[in-house]
Structures are given as C-alpha cells and as structure tokens.
C-alpha atoms as a PDB file:
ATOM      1  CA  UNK A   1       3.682  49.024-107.758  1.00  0.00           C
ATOM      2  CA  UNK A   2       0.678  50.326-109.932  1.00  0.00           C
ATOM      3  CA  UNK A   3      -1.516  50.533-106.803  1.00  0.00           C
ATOM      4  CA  UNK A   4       1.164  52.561-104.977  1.00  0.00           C
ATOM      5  CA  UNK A   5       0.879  54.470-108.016  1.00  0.00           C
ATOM      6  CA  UNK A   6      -2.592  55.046-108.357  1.00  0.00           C
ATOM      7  CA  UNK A   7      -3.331  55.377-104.551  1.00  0.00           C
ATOM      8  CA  UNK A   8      -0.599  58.753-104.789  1.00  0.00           C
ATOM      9  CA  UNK A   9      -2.229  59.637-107.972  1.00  0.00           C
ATOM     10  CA  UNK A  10      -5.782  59.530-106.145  1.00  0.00           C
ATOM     11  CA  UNK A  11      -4.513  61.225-102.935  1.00  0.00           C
ATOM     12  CA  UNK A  12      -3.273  64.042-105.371  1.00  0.00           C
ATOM     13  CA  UNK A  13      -6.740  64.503-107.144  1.00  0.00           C
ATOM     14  CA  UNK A  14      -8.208  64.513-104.013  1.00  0.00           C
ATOM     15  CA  UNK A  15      -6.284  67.298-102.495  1.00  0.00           C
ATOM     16  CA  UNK A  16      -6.554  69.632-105.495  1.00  0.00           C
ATOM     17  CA  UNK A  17      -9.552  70.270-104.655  1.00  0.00           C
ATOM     18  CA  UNK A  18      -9.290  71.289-101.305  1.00  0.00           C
ATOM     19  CA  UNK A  19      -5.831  73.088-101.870  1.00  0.00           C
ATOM     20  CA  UNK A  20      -6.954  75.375-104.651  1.00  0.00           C
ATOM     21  CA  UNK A  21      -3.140  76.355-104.711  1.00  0.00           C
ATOM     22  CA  UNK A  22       0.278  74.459-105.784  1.00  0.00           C
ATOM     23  CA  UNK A  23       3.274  75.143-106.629  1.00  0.00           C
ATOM     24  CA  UNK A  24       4.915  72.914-109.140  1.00  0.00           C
ATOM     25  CA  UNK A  25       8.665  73.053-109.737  1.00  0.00           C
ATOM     26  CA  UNK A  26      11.393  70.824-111.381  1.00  0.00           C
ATOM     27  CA  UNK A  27      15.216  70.060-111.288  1.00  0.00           C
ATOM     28  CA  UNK A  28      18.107  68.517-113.123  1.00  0.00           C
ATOM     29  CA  UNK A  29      21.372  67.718-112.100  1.00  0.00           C
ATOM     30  CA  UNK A  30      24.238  66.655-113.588  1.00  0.00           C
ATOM     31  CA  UNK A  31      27.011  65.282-111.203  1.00  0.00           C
ATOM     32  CA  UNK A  32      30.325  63.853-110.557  1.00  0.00           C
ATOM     33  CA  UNK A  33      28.837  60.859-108.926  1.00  0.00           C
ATOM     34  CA  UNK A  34      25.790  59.853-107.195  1.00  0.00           C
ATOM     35  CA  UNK A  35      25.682  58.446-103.673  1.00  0.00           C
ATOM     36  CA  UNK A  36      22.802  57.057-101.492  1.00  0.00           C
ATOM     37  CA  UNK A  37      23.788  56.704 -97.966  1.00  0.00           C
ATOM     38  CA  UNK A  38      27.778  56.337 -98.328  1.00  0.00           C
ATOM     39  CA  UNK A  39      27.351  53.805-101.310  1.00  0.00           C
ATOM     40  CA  UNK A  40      28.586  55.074-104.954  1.00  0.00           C
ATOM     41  CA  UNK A  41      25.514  54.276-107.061  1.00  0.00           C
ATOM     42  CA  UNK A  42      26.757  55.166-110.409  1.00  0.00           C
ATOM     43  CA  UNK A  43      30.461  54.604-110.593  1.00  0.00           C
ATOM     44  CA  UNK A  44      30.987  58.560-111.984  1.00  0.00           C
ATOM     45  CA  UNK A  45      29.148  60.668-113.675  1.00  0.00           C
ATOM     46  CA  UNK A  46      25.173  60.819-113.252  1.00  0.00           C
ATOM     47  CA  UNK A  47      22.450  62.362-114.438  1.00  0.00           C
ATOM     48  CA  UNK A  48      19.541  63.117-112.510  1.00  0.00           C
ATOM     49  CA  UNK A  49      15.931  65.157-112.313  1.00  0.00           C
ATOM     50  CA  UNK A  50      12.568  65.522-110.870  1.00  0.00           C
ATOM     51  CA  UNK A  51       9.343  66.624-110.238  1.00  0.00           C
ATOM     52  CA  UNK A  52       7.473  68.057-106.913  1.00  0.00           C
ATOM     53  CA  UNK A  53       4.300  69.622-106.537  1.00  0.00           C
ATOM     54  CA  UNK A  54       3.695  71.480-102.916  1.00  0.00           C
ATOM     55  CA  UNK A  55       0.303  72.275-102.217  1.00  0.00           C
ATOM     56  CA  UNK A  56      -0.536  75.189 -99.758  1.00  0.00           C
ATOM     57  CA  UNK A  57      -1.899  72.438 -97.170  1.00  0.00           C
ATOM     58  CA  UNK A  58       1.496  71.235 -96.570  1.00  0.00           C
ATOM     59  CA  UNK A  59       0.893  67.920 -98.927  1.00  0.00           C
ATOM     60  CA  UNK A  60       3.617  67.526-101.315  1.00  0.00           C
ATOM     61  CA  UNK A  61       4.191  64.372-104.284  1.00  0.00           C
ATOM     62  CA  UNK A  62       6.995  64.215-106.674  1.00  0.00           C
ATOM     63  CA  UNK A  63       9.218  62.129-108.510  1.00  0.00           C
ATOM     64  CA  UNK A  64      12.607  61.930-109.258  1.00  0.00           C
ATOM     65  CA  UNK A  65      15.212  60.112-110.943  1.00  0.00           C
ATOM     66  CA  UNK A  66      18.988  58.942-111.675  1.00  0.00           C
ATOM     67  CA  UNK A  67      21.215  57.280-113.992  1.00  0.00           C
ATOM     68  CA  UNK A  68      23.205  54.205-112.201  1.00  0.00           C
ATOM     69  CA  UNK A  69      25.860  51.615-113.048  1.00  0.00           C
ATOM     70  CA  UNK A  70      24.130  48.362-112.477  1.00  0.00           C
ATOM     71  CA  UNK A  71      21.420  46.418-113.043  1.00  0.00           C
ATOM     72  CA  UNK A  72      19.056  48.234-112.020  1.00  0.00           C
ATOM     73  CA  UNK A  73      19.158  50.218-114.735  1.00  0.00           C
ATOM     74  CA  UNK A  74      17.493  54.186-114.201  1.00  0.00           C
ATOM     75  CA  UNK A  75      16.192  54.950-110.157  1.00  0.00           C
ATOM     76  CA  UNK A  76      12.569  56.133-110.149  1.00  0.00           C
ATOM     77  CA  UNK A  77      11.694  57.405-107.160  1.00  0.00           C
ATOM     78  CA  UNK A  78       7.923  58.439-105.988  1.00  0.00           C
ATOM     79  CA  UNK A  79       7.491  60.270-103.484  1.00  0.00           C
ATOM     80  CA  UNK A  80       4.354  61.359-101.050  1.00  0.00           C
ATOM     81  CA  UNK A  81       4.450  63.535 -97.722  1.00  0.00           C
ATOM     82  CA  UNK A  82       3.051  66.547 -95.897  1.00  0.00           C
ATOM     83  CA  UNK A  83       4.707  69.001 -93.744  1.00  0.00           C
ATOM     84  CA  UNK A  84       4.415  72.249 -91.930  1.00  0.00           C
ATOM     85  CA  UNK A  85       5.285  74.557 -89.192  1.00  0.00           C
ATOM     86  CA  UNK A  86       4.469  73.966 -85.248  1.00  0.00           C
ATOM     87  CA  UNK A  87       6.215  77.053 -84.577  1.00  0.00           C
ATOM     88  CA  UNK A  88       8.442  79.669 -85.914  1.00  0.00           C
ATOM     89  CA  UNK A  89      11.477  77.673 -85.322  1.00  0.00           C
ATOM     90  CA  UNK A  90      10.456  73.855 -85.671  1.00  0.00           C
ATOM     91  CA  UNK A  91       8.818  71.968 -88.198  1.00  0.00           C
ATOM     92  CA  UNK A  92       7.924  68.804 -89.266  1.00  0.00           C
ATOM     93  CA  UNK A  93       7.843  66.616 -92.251  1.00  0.00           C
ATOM     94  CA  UNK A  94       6.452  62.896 -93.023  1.00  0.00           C
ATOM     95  CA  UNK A  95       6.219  60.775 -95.800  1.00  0.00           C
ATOM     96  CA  UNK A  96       6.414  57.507 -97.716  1.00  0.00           C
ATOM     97  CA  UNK A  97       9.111  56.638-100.577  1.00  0.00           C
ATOM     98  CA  UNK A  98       9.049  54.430-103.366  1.00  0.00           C
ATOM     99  CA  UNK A  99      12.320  53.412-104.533  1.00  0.00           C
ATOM    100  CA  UNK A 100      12.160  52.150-108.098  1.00  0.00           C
ATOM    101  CA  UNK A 101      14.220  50.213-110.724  1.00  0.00           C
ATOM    102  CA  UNK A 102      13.128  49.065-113.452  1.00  0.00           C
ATOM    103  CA  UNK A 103      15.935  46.945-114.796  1.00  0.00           C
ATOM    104  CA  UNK A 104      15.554  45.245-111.720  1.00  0.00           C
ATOM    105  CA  UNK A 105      12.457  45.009-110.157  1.00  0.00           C
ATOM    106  CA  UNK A 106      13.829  42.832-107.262  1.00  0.00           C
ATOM    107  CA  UNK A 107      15.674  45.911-106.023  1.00  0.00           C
ATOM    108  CA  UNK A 108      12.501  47.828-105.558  1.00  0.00           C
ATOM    109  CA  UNK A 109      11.897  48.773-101.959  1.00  0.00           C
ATOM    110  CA  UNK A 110       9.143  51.223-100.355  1.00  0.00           C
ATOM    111  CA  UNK A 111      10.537  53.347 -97.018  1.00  0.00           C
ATOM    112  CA  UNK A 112       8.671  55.794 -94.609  1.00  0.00           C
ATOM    113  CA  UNK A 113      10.298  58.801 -93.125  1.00  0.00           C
ATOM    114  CA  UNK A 114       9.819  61.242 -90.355  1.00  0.00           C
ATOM    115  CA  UNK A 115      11.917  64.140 -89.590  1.00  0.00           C
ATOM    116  CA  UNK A 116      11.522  67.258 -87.284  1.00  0.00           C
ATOM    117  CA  UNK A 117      13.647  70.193 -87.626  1.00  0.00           C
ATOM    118  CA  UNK A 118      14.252  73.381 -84.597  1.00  0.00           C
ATOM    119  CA  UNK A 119      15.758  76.268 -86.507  1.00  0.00           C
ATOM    120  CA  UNK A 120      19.326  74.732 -88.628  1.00  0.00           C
ATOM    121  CA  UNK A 121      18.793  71.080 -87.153  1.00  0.00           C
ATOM    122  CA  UNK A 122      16.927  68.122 -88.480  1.00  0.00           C
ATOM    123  CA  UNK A 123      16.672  64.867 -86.993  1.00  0.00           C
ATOM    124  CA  UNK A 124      15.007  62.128 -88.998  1.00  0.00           C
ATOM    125  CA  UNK A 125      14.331  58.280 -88.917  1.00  0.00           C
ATOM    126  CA  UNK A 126      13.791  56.116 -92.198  1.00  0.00           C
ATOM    127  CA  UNK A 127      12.755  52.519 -92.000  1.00  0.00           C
ATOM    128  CA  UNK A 128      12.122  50.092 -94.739  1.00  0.00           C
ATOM    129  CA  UNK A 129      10.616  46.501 -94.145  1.00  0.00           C
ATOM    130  CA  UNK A 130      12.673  45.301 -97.557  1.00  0.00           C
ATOM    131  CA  UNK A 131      15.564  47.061 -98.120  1.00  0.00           C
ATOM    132  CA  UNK A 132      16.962  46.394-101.726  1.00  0.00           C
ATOM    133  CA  UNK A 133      15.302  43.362-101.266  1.00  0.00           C
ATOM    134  CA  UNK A 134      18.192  41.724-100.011  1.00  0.00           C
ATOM    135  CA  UNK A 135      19.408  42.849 -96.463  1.00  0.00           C
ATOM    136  CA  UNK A 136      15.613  43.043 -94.834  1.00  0.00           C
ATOM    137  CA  UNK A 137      14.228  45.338 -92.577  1.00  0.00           C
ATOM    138  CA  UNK A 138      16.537  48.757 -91.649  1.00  0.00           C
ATOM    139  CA  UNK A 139      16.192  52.002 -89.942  1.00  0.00           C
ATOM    140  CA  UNK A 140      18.215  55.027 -91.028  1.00  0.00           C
ATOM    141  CA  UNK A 141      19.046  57.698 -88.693  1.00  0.00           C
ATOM    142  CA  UNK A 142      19.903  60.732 -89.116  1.00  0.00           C
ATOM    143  CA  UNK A 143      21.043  64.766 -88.114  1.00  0.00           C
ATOM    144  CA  UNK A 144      21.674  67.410 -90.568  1.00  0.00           C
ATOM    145  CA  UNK A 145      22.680  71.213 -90.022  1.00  0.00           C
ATOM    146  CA  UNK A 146      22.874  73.720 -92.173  1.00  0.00           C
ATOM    147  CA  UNK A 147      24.833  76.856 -92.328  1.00  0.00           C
ATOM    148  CA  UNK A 148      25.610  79.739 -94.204  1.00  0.00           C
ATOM    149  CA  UNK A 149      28.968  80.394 -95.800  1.00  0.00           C
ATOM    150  CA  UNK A 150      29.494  84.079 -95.616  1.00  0.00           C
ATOM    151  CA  UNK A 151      31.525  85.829 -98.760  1.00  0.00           C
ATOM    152  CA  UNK A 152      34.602  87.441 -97.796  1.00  0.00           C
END
C-alpha cells in the first residue's frame, strides 16, 4: 500500500510541472445510507468526503472516504486517472482505484476502470484481480444515462 501511495504521489509531482494548471476541489456528504454496487455498506446513516485535483492535461488524483458498519472500519479510497475529449460528443476516462480499510486490511482491494461516454451515455468496465479479498477476480459492467429533470 505505501508504494501505491508514493508511486500516485510521484506521478502527481511529476505532472505539476508540466500542467502548470489544477483545479483542486472537495466534497462532503452526509447520507441516508451508503451503497457500493447494490450492497448496504453502512447499515444507515454515513458520512462521507473527498479530495480531487484535475489538472488541465486531463490527469486527475483524489481521495475519498466513508463511514461503514463493519470491520473494516472507515473506506479510504485513492484514486488516479486521466481523461479527455475525442470529440464534442464522446469522451473517455481511465484509471486505477485503491480501495482501502484500515480496520481491516484483508478487505483492501486495488481495481482498474475504463469508461467511454457519447453525449448522456457511459459505458464502463471495472475489474479487480482480488476483490474484498475474498470472492477473487471480478469484472463490473456497466451503462449510465443522465438526464435533466425540467421544473414545471
């Protein structure tokens, strides 16, 4: 874990440079309940923030975490990618994702992700070689669209 650490620590120095520009934003959440793929993670309530800096290159890294109602203790999630535009209406986005726990270090599992996106459509892939440690290597598929909800 400290070298996955240190290698997106490195590859963030290294970028700087060359990406004289980032943004840096945060977030906190407070919700009802907190659910990872169609399993409840924290029984009710949860608590939850992060950190991302985008750099103008399309490089992004960021970390984020959540309360939870096992072992596990807190989720710490670290997160590397890059992204961009191929044209107007489709874009890309890859990346790798470290899934932390530190009550529970057993749990700990590492995933890379690919998704490409044509105007309100995404489809994506996940796969992980050691899913919570326990159920081996998975692939997680996906499609999302996104709408507008117009006021009446």
């Amino acid at each position: 874990m400290k070298l996955i650490k240190t290698t997106i620590c490195a590859a963030t120095l290294m970028t700087a440079s060359a990406a004289m520009t980032a943004e840096v934003s945060g977030n906190v959440a407070l919700g009802t309940d907190y659910f990872f793929r169609g399993v409840d993670q924290s029984g009710g309530a949860a608590l939850s923030g992060g950190f991302d800096v985008n750099f103008d290159s399309g490089l992004y890294i960021g970390t984020w975490a959540s309360s939870l109602d096992f072992s596990g203790g807190p989720e710490l999630d670290y997160y590397i990618g890059y992204g961009g535009s191929i044209t107007d209406d489709v874009s890309f986005d890859v990346g790798y994702l470290m899934y932390g726990y530190p009550g529970d270090t057993s749990l700990d599992f590492n995933e890379i992700y690919g998704s490409v996106s044509f105007a309100s459509t995404t489809i994506g892939m996940a796969y992980s070689d050691d899913y919570f440690d326990s159920t081996g290597a998975t692939t997680y598929l996906y499609v999302d669209y996104g709408f507008d909800v117009r006021k009446t």
